[in-house]
N, C-alpha and C. Protein backbone atom coordinates (compact mmCIF):
# COMPACT_ATOMS: atom_id res chain seq x y z
N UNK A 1 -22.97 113.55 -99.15
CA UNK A 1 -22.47 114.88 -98.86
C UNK A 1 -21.26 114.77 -97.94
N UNK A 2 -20.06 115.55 -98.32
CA UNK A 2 -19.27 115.99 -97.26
C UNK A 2 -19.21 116.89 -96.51
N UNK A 3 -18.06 116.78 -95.96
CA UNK A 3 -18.16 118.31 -94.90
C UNK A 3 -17.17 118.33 -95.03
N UNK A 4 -16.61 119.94 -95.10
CA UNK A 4 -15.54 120.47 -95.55
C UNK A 4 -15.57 121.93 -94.99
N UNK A 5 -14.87 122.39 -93.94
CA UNK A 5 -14.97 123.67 -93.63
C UNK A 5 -13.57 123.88 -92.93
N UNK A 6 -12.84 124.78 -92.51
CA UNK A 6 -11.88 124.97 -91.31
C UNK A 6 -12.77 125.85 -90.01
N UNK A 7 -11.77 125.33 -88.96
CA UNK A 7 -12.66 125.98 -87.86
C UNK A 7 -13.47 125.35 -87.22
N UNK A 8 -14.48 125.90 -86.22
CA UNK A 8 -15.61 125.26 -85.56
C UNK A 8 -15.99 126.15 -84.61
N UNK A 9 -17.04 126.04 -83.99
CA UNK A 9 -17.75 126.85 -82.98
C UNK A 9 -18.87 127.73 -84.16
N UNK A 10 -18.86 127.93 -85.11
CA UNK A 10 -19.67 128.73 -86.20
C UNK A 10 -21.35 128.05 -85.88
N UNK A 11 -22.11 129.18 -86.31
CA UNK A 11 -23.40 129.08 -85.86
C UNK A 11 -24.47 127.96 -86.87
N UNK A 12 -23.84 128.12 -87.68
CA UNK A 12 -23.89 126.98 -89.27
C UNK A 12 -22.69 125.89 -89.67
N UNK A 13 -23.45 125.06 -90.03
CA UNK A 13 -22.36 124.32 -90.03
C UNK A 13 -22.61 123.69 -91.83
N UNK A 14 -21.65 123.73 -92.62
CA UNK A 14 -21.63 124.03 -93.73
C UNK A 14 -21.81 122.51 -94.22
N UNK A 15 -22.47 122.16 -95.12
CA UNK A 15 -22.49 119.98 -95.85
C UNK A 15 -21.94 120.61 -97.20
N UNK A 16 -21.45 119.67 -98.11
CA UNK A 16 -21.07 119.63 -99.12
C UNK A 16 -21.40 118.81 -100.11
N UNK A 17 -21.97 119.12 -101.20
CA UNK A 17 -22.47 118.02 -102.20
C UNK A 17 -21.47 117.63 -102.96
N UNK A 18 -21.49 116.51 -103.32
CA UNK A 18 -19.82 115.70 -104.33
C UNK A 18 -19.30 117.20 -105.21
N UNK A 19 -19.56 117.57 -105.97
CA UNK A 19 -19.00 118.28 -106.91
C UNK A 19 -18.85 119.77 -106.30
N UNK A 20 -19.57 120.37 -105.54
CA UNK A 20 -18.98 121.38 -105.09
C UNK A 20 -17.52 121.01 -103.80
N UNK A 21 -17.82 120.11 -103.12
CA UNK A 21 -16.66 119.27 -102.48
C UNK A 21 -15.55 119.60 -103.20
N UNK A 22 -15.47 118.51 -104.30
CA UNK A 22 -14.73 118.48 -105.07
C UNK A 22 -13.79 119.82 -105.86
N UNK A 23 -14.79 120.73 -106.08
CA UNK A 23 -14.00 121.91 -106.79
C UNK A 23 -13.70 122.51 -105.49
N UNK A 24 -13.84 122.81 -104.17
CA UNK A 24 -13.23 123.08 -103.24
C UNK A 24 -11.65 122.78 -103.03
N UNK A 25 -11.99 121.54 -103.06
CA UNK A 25 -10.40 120.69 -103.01
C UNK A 25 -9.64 120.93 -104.41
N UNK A 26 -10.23 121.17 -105.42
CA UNK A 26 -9.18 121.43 -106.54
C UNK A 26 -8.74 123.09 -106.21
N UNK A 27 -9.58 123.96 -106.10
CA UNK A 27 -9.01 125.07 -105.95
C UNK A 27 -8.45 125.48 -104.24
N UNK A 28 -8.26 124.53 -103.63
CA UNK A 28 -7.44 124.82 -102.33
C UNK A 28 -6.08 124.07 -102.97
N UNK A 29 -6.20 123.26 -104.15
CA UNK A 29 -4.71 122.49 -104.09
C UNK A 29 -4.21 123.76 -105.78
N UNK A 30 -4.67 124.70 -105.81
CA UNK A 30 -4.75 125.47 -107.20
C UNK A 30 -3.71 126.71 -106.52
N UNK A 31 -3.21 127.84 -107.75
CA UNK A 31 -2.69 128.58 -107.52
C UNK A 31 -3.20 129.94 -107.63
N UNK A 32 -4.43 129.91 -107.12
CA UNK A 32 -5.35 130.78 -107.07
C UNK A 32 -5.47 131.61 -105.69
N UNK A 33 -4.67 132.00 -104.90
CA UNK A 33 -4.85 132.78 -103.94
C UNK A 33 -5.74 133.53 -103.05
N UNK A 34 -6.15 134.10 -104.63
CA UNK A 34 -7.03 135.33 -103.83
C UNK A 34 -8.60 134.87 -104.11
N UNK A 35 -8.56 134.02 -105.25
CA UNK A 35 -10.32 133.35 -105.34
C UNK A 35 -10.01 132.48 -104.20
N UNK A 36 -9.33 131.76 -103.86
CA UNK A 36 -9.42 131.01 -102.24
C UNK A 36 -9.68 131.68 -101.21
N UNK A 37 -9.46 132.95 -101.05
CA UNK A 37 -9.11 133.21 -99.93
C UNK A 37 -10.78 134.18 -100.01
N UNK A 38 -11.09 134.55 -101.38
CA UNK A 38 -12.37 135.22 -100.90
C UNK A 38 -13.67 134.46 -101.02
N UNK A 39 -13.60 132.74 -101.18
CA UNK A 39 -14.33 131.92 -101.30
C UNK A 39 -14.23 131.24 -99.63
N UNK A 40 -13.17 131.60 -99.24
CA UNK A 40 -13.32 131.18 -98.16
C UNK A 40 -13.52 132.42 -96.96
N UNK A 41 -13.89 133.34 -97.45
CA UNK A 41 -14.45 134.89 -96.34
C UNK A 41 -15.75 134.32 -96.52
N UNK A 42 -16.36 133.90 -97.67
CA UNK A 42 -17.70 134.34 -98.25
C UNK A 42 -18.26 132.84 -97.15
N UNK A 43 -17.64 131.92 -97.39
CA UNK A 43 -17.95 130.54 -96.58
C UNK A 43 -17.90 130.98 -95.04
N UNK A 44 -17.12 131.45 -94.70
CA UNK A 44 -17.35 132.32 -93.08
C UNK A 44 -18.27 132.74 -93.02
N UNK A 45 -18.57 133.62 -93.55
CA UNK A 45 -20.08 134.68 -93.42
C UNK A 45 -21.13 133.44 -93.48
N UNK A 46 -20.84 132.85 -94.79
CA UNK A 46 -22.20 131.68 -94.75
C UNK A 46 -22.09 131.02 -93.24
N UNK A 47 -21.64 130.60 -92.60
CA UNK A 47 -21.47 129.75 -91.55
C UNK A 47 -21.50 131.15 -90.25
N UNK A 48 -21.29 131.65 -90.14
CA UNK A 48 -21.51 132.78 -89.22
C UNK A 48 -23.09 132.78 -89.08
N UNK A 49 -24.09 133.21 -90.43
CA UNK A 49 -24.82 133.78 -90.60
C UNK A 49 -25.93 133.44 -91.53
N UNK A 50 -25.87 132.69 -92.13
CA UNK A 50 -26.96 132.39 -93.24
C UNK A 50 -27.45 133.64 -93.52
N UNK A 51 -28.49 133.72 -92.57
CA UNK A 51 -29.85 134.49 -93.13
C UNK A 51 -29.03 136.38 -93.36
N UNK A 52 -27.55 136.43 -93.11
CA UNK A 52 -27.58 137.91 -93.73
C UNK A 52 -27.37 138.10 -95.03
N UNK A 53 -27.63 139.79 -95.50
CA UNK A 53 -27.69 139.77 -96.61
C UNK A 53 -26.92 139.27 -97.55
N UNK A 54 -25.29 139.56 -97.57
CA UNK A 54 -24.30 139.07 -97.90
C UNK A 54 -24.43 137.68 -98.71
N UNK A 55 -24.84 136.63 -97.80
CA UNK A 55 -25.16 135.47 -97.72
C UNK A 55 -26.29 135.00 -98.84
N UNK A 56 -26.92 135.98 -99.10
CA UNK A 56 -28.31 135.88 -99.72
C UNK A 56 -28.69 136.63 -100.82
N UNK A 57 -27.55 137.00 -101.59
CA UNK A 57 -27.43 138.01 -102.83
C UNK A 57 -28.88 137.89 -104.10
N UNK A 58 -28.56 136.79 -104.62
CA UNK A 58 -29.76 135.98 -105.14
C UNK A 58 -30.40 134.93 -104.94
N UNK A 59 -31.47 134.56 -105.12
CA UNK A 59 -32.02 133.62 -104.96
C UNK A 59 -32.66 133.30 -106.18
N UNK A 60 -32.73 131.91 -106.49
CA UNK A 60 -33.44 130.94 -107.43
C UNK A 60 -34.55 130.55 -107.50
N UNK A 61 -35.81 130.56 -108.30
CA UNK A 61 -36.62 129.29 -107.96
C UNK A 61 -37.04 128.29 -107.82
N UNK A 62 -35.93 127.92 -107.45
CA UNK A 62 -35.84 125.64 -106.90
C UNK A 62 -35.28 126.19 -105.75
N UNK A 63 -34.95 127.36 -105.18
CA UNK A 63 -34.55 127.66 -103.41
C UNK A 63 -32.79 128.01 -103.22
N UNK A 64 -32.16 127.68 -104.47
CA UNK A 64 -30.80 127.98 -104.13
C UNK A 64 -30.71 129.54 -103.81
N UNK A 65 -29.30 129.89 -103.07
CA UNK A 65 -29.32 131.37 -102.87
C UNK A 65 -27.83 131.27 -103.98
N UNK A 66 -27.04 132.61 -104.41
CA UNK A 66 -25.72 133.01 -105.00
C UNK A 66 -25.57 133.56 -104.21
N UNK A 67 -24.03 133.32 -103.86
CA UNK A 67 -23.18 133.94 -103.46
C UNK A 67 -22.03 134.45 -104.53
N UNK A 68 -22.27 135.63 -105.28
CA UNK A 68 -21.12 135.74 -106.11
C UNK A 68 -19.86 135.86 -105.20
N UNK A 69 -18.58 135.41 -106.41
CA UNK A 69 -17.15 135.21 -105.84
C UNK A 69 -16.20 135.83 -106.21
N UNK A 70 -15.16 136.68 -106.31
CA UNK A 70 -13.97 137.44 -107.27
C UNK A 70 -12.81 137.31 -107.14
N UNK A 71 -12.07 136.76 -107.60
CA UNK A 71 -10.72 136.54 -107.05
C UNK A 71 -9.53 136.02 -108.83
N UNK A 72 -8.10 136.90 -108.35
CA UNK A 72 -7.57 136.20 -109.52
C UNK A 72 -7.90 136.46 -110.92
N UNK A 73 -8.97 137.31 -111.35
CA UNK A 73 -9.33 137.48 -112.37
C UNK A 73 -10.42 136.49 -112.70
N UNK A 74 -10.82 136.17 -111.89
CA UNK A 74 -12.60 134.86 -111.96
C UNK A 74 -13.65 135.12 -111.38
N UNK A 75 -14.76 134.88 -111.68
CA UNK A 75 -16.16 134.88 -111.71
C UNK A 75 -16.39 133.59 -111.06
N UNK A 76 -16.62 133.41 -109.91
CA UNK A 76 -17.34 131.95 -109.61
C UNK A 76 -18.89 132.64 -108.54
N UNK A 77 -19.47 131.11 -108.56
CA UNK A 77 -20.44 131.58 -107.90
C UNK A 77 -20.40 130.38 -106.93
N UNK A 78 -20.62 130.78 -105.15
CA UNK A 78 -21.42 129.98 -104.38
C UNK A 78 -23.13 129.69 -104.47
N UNK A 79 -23.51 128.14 -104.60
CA UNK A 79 -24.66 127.84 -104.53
C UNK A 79 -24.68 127.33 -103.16
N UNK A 80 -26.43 127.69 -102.68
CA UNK A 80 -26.31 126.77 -101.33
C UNK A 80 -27.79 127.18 -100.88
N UNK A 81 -27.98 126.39 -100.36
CA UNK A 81 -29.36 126.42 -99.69
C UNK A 81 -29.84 125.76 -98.29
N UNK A 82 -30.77 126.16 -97.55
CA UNK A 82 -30.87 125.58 -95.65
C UNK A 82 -30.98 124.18 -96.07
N UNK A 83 -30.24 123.88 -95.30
CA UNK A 83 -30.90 121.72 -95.04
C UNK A 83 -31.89 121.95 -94.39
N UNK A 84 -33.19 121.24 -94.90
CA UNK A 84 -34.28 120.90 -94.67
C UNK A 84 -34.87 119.89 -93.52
N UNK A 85 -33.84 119.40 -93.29
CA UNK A 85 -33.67 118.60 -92.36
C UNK A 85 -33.15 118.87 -90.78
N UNK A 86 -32.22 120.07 -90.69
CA UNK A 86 -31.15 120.56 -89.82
C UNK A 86 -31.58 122.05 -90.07
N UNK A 87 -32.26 122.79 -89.52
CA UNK A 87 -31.57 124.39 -89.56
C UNK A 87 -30.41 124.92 -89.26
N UNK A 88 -29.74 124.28 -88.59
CA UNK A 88 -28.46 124.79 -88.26
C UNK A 88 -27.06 124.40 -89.12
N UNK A 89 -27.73 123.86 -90.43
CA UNK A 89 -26.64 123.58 -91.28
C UNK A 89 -27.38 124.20 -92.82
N UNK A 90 -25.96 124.24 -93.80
CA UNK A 90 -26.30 124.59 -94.87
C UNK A 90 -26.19 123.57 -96.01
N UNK A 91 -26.22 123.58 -97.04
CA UNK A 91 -25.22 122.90 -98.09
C UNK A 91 -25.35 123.59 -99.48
N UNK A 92 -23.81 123.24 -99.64
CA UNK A 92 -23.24 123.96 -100.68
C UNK A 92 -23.41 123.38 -101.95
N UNK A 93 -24.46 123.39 -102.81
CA UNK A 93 -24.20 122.62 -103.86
C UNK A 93 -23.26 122.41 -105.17
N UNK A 94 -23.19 123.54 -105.68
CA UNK A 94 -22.21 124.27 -106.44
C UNK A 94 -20.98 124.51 -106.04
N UNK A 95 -19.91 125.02 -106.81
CA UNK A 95 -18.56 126.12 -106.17
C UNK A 95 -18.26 126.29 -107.51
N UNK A 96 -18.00 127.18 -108.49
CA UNK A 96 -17.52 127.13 -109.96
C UNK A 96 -17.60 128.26 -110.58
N UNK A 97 -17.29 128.68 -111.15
CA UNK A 97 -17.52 129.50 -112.52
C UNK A 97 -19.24 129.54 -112.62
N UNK A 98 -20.13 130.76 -112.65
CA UNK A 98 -21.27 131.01 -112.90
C UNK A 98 -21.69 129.65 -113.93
N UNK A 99 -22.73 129.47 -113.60
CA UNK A 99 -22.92 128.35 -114.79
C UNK A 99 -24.25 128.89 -116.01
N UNK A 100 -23.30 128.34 -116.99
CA UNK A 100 -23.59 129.09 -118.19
C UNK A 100 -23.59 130.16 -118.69
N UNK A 101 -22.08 130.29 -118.31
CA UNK A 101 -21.63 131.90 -118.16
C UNK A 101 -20.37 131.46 -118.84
C-alpha cells in the first residue's frame, strides 16, 4: 500500500492499495479538472471524517463503503474501508469508473 494524500494534520490518514494509487496518479497527470478536483473534496471529507455520512453513501458486504464521484462528464466511484489494524487510517481500494458499469 501507498500513501498518497496532500496536506496533513487530518484526523484520518488515508493508505492506498496499488491500483487505486495508481489511477490517482493517472488522473492527477489527466485533463480532467473537475473529476480531480471533486475526487479530491470527497478524499478530504474521507480524511476529515470517516464515519460521516457523506463518507459512507453505500456500503458492501465484504465491508467496502462508495463514495460516488462526478466530474467532467464521469461516473467514478471511491472504494475504501477502516484499516483493521489502525483506526485512525483508511484505505482506498478502488478509484475508477463504477465497476461494472
Amino acid at each position: 500500500m501507498g500513501f498518497h494524500t496532500e496536506g496533513g494534520g487530518s484526523e484520518s490518514r488515508i493508505l492506498w492499495g496499488e491500483l487505486a494509487n495508481e489511477a490517482m496518479t493517472d488522473l492527477e497527470e489527466s485533463t480532467r479538472p473537475q473529476l480531480l478536483a471533486e475526487v479530491r473534496r470527497m478524499l478530504g471529507l474521507l480524511e476529515d471524517d470517516p464515519t460521516q455520512a457523506e463518507a459512507r453513501r453505500r456500503r458492501f458486504q465484504n465491508g467496502l463503503w462508495a463514495i460516488p464521484v462526478r466530474g467532467d462528464g464521469e461516473d467514478w466511484v471511491i472504494l475504501w474501508e477502516p484499516n483493521a489494524e489502525n483506526p485512525d487510517e483508511v484505505v482506498v481500494r478502488y478509484l475508477g469508473p463504477p465497476p461494472g458499469g
